[in-house]
PDB file of N, CA and C in Angstrom:
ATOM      1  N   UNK A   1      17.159   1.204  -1.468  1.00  0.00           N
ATOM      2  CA  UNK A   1      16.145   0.414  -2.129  1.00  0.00           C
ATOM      3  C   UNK A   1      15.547  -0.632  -1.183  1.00  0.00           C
ATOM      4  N   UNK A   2      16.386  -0.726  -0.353  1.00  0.00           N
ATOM      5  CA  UNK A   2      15.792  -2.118   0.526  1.00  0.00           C
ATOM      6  C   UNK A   2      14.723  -1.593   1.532  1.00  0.00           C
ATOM      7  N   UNK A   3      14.870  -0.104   2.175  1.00  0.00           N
ATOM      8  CA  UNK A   3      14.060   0.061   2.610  1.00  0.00           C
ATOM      9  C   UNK A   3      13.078   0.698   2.287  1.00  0.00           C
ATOM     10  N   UNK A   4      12.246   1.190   0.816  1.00  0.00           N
ATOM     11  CA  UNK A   4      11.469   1.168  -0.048  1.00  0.00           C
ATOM     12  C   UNK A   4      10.662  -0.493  -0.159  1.00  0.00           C
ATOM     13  N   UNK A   5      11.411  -1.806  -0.102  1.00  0.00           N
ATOM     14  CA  UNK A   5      10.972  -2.987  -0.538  1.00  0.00           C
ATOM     15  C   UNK A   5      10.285  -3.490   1.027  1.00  0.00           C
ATOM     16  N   UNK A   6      11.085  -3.177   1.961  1.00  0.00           N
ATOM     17  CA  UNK A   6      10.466  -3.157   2.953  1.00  0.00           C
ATOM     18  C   UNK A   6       9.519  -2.481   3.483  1.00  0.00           C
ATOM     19  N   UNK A   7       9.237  -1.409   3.091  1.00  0.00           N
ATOM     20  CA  UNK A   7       8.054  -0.920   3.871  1.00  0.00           C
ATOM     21  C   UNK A   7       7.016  -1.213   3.173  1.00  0.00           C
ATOM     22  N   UNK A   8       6.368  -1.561   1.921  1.00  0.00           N
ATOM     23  CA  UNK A   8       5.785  -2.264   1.357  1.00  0.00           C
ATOM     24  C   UNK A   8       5.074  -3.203   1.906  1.00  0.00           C
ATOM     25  N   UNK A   9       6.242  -4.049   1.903  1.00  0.00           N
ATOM     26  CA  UNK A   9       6.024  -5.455   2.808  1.00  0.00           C
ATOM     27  C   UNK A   9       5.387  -5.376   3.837  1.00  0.00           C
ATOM     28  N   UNK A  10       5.666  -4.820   4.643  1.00  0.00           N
ATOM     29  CA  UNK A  10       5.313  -4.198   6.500  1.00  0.00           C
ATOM     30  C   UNK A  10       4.288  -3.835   6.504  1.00  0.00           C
ATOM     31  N   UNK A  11       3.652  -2.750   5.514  1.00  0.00           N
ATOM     32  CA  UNK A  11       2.614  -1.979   5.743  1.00  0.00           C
ATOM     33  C   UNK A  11       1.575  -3.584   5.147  1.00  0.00           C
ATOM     34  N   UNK A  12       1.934  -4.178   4.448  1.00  0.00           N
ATOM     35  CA  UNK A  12       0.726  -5.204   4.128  1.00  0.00           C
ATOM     36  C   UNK A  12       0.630  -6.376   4.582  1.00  0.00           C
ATOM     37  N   UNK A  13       1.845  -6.884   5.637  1.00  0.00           N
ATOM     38  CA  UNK A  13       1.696  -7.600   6.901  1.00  0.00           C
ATOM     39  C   UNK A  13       1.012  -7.161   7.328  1.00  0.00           C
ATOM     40  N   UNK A  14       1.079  -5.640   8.201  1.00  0.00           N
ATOM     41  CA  UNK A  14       0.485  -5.576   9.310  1.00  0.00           C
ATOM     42  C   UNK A  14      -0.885  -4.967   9.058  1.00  0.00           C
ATOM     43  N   UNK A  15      -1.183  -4.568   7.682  1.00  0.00           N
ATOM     44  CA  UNK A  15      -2.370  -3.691   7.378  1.00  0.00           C
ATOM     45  C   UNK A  15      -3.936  -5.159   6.734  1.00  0.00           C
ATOM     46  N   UNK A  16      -2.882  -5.370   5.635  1.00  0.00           N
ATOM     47  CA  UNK A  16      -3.946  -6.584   4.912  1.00  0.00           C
ATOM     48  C   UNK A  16      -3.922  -8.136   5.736  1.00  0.00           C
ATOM     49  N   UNK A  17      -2.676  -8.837   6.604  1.00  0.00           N
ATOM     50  CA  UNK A  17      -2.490  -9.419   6.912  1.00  0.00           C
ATOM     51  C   UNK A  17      -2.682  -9.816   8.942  1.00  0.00           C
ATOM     52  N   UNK A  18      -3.102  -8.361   8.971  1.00  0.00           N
ATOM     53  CA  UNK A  18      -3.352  -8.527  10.919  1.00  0.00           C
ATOM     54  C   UNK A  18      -5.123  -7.777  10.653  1.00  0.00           C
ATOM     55  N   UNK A  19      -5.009  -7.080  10.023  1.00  0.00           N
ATOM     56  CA  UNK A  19      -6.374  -6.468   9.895  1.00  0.00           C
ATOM     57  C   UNK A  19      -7.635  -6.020   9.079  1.00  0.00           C
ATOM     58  N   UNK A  20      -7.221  -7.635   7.970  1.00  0.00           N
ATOM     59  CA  UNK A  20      -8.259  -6.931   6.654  1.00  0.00           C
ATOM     60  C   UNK A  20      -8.963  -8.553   7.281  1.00  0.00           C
ATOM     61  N   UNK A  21     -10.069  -8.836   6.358  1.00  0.00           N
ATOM     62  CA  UNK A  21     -10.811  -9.784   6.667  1.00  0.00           C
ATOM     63  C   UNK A  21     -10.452 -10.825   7.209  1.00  0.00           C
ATOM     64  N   UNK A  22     -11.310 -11.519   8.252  1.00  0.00           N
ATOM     65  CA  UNK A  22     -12.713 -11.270   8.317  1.00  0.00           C
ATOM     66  C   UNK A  22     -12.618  -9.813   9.531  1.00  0.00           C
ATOM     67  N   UNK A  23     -11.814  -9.725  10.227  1.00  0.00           N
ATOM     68  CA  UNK A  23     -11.618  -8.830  11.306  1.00  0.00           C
ATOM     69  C   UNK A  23     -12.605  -7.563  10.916  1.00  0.00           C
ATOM     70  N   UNK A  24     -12.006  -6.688   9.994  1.00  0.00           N
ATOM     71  CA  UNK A  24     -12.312  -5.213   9.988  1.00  0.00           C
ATOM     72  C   UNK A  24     -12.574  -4.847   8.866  1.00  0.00           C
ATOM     73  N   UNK A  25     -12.816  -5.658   7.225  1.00  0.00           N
ATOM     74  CA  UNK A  25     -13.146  -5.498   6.384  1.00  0.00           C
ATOM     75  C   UNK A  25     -12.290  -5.230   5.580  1.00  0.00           C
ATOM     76  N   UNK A  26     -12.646  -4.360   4.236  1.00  0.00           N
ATOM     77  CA  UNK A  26     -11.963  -3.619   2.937  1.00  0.00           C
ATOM     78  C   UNK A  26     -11.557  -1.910   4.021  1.00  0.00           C
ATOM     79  N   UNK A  27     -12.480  -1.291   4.217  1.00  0.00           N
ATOM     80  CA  UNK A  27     -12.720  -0.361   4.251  1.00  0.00           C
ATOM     81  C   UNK A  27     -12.055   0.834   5.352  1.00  0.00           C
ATOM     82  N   UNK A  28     -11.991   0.107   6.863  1.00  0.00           N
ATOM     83  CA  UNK A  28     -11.614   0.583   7.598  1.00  0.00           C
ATOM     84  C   UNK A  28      -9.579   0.464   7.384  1.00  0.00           C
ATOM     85  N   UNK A  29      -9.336  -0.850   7.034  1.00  0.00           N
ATOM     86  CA  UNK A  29      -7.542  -1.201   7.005  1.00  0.00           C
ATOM     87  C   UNK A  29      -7.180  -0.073   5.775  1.00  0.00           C
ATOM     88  N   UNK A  30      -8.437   0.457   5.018  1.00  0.00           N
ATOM     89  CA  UNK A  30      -7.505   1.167   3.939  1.00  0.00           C
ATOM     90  C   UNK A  30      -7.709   2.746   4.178  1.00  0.00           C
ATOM     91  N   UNK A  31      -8.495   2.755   5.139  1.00  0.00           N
ATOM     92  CA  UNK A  31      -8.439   4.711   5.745  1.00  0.00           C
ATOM     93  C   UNK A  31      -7.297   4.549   6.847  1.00  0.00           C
ATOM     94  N   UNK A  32      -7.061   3.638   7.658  1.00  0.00           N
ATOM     95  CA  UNK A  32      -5.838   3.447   7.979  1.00  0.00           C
ATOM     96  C   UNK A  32      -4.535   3.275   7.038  1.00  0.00           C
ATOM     97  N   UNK A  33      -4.171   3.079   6.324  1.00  0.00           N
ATOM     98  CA  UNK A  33      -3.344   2.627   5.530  1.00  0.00           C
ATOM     99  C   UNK A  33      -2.962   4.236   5.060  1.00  0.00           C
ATOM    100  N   UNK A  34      -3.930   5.186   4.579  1.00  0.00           N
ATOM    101  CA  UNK A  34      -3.988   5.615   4.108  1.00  0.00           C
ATOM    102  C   UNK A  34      -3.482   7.152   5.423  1.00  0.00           C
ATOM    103  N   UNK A  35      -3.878   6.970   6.174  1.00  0.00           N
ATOM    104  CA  UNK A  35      -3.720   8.103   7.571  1.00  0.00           C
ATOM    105  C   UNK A  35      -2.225   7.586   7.737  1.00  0.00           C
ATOM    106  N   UNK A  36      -1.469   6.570   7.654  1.00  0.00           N
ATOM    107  CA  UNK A  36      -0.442   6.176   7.718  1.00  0.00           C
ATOM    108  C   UNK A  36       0.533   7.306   6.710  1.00  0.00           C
ATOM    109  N   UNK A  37      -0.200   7.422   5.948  1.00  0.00           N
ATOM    110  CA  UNK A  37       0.458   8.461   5.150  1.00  0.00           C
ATOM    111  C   UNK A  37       0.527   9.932   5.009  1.00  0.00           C
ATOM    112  N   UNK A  38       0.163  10.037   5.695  1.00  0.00           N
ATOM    113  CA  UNK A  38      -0.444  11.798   5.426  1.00  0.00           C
ATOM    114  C   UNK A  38       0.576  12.567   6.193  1.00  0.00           C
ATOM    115  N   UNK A  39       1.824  12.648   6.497  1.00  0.00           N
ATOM    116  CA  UNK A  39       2.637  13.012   6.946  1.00  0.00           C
ATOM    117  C   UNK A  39       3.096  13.259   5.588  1.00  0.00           C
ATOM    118  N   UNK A  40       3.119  12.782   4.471  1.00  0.00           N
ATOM    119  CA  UNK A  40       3.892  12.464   3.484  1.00  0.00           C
ATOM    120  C   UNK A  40       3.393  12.955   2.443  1.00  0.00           C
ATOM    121  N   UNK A  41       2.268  13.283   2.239  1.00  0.00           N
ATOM    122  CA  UNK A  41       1.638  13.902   1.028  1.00  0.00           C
ATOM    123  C   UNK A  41       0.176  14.666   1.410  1.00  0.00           C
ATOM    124  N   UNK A  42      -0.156  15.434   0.589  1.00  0.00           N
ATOM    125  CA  UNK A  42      -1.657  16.338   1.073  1.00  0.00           C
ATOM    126  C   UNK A  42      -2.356  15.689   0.650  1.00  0.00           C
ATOM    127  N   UNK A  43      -3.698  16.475   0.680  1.00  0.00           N
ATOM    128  CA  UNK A  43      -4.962  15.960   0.584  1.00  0.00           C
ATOM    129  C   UNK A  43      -5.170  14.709  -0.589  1.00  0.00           C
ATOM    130  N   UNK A  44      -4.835  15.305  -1.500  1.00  0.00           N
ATOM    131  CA  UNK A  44      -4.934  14.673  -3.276  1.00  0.00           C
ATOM    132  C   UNK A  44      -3.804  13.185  -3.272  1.00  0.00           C
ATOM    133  N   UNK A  45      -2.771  13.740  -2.271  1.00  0.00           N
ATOM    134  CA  UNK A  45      -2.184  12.419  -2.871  1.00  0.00           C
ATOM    135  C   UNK A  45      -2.709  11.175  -1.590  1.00  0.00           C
ATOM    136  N   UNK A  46      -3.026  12.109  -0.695  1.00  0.00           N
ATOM    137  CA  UNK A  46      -3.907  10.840   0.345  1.00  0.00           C
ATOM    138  C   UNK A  46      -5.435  10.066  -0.187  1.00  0.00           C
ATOM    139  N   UNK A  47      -5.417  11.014  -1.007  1.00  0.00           N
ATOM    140  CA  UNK A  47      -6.868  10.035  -1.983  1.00  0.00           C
ATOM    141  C   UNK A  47      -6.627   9.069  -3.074  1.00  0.00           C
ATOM    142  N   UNK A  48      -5.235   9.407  -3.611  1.00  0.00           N
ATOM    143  CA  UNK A  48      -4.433   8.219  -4.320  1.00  0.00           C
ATOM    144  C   UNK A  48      -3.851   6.987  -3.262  1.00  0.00           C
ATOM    145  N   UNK A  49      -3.697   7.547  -2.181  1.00  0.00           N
ATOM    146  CA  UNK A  49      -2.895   6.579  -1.253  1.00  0.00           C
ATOM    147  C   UNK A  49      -4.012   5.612  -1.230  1.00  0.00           C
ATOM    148  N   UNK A  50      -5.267   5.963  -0.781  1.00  0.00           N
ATOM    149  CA  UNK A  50      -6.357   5.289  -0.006  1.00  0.00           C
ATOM    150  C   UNK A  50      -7.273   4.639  -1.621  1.00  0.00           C
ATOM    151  N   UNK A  51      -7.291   5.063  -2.286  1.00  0.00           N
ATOM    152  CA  UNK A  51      -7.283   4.213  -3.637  1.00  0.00           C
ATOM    153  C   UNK A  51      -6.517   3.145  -4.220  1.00  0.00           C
ATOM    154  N   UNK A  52      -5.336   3.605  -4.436  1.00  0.00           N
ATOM    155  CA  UNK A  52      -4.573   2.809  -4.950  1.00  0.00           C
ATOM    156  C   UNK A  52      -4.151   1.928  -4.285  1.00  0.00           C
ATOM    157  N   UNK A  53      -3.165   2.541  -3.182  1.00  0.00           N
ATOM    158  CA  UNK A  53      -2.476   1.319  -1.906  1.00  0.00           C
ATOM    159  C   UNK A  53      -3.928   0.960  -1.097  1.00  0.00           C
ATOM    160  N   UNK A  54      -4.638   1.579  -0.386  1.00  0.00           N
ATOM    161  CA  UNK A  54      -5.686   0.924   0.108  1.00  0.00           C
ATOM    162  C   UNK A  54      -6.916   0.164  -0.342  1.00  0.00           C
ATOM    163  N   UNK A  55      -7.246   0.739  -1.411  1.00  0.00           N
ATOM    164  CA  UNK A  55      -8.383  -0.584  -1.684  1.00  0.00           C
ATOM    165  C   UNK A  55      -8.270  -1.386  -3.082  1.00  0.00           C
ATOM    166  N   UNK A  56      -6.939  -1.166  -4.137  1.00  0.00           N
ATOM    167  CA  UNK A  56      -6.671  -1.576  -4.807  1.00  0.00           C
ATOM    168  C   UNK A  56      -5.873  -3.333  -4.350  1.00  0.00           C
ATOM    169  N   UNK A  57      -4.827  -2.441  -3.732  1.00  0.00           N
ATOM    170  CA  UNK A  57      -4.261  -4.100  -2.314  1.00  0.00           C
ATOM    171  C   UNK A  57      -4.788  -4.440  -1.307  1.00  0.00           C
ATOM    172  N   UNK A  58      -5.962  -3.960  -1.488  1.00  0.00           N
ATOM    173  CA  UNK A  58      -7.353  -4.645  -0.558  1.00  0.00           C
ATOM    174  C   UNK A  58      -7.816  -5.852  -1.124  1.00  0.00           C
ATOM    175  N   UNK A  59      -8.124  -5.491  -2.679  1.00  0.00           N
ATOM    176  CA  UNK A  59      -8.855  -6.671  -3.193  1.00  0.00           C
ATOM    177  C   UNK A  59      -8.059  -7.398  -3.579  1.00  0.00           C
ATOM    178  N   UNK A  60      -6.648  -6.909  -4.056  1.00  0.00           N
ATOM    179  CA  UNK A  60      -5.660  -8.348  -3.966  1.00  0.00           C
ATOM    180  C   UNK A  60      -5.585  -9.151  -3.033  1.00  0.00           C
ATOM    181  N   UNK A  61      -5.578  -8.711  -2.090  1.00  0.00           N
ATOM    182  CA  UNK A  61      -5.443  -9.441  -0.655  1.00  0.00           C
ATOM    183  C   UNK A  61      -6.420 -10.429  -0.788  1.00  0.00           C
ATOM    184  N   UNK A  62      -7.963  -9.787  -0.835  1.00  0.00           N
ATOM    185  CA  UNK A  62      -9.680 -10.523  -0.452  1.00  0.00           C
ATOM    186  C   UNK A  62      -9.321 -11.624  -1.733  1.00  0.00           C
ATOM    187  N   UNK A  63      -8.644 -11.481  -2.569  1.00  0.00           N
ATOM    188  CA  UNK A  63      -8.916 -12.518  -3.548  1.00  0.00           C
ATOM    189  C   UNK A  63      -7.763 -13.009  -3.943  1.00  0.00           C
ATOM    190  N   UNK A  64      -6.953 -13.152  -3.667  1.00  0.00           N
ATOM    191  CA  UNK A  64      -6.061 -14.138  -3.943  1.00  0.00           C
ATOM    192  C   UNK A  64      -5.163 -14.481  -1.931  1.00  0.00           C
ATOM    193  N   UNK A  65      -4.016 -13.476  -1.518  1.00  0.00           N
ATOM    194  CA  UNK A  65      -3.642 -13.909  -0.252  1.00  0.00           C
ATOM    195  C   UNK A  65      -2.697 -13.094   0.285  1.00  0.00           C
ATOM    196  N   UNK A  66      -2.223 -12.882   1.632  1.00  0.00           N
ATOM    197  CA  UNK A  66      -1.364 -11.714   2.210  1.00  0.00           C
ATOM    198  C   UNK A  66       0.125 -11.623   1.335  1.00  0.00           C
ATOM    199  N   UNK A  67       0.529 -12.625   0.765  1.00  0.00           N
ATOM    200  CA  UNK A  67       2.076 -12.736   0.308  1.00  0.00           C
ATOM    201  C   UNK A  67       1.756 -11.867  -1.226  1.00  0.00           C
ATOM    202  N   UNK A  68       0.751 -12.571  -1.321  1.00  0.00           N
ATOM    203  CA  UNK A  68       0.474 -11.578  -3.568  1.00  0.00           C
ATOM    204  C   UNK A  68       0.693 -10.201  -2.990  1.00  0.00           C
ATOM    205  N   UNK A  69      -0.434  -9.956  -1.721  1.00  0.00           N
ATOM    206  CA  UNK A  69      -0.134  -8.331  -2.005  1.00  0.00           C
ATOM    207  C   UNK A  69       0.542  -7.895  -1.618  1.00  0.00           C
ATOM    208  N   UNK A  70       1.348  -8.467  -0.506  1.00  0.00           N
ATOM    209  CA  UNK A  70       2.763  -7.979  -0.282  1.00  0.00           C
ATOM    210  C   UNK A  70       3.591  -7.785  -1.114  1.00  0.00           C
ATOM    211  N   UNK A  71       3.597  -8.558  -2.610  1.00  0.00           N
ATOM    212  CA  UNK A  71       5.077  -8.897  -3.348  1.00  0.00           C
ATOM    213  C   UNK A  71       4.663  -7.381  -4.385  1.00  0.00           C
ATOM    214  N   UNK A  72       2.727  -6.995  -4.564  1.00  0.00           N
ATOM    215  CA  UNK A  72       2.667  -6.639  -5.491  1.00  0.00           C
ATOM    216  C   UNK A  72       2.653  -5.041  -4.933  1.00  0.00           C
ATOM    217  N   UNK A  73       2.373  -5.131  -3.546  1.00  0.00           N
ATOM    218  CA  UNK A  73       2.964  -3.349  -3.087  1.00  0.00           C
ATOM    219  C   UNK A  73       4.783  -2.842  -3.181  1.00  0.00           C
ATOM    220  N   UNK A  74       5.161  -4.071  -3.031  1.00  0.00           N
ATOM    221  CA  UNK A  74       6.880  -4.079  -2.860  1.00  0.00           C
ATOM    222  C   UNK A  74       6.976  -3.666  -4.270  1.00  0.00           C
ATOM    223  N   UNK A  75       7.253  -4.254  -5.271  1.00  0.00           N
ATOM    224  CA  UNK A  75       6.772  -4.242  -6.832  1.00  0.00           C
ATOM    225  C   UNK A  75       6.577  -2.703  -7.319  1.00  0.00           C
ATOM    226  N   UNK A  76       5.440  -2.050  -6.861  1.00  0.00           N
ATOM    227  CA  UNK A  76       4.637  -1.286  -6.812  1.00  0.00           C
ATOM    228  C   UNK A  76       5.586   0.083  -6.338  1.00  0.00           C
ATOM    229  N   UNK A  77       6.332   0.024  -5.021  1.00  0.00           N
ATOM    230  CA  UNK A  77       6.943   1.150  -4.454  1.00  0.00           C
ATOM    231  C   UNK A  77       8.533   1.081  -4.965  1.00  0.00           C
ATOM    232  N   UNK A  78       8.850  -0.234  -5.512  1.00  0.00           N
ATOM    233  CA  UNK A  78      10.403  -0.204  -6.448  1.00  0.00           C
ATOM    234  C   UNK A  78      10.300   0.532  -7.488  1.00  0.00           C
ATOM    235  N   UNK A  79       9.195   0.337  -8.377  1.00  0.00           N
ATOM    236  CA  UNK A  79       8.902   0.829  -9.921  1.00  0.00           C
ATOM    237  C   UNK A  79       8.517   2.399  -9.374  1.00  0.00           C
ATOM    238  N   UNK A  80       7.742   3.031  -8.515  1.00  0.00           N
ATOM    239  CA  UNK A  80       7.934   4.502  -8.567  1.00  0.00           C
ATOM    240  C   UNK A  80       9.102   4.712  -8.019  1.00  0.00           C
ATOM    241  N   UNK A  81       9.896   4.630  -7.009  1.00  0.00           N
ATOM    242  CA  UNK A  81      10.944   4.685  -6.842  1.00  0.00           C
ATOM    243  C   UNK A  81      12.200   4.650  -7.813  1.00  0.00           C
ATOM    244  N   UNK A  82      11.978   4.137  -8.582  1.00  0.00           N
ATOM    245  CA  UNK A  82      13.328   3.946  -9.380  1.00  0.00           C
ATOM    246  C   UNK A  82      12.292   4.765 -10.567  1.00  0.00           C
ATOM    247  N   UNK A  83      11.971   4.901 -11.115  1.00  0.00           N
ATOM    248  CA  UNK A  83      11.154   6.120 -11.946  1.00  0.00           C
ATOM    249  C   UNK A  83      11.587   7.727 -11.603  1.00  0.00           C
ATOM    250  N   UNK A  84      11.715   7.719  -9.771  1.00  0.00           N
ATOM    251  CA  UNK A  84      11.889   9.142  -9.468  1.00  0.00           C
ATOM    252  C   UNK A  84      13.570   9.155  -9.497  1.00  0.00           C
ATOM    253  N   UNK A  85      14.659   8.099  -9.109  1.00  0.00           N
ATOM    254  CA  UNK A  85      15.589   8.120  -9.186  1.00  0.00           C
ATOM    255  C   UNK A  85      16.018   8.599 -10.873  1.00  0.00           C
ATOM    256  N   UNK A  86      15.292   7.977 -11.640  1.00  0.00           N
ATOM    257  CA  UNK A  86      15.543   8.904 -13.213  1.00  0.00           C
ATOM    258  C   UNK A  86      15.041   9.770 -13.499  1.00  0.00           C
ATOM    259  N   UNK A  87      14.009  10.722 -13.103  1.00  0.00           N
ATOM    260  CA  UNK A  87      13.293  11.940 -12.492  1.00  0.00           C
ATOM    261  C   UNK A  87      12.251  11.871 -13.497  1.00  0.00           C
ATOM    262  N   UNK A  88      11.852  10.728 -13.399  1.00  0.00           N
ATOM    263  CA  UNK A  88      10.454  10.652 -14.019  1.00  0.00           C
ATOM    264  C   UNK A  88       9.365  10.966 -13.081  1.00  0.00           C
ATOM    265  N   UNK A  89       8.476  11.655 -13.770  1.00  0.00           N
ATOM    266  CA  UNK A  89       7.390  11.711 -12.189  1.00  0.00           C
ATOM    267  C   UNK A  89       5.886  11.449 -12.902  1.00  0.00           C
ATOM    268  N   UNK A  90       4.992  11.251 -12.006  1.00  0.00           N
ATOM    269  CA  UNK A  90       3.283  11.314 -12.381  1.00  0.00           C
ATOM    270  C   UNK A  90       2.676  12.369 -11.953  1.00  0.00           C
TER     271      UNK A  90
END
């Protein structure tokens, strides 16, 4: 679990927090974010990645600050995680 809570964290240090505004925008940190993943899922779920994790904790970031969206991707990858540990799935 810890390293589920951590990578969360990491990816929105170094994604929303080294490279979202003013630097490089919404747009570019979340096709990155999102290529970050594609080892990991196909086409369909890389368009959820780049939706959901990328420009959903984009605008958390642009409007409130790097720690919200950190706490709320961590948050975010515990609750599916422990969903699949009871073999719940989406």
């Amino acid at each position: 679990m810890a390293s589920v809570a951590a990578g969360g964290f990491g990816e929105e240090v170094s994604i929303r927090g080294l490279l979202q505004p003013p630097r490089f925008g919404i747009l570019l940190p979340a096709l990155l974010f999102a290529s970050l993943h594609a080892f990991q899922y196909s086409w369909d779920g890389l368009i959820s990645v780049f939706l959901a994790g990328g420009i959903v904790f984009a605008y958390i970031r642009q409007y409130t600050n790097t720690t919200t969206s950190a706490i709320t991707h961590t948050v975010y990858d515990l609750v599916l995680f422990s969903m699949m540990l009871v073999g719940i799935s989406i």
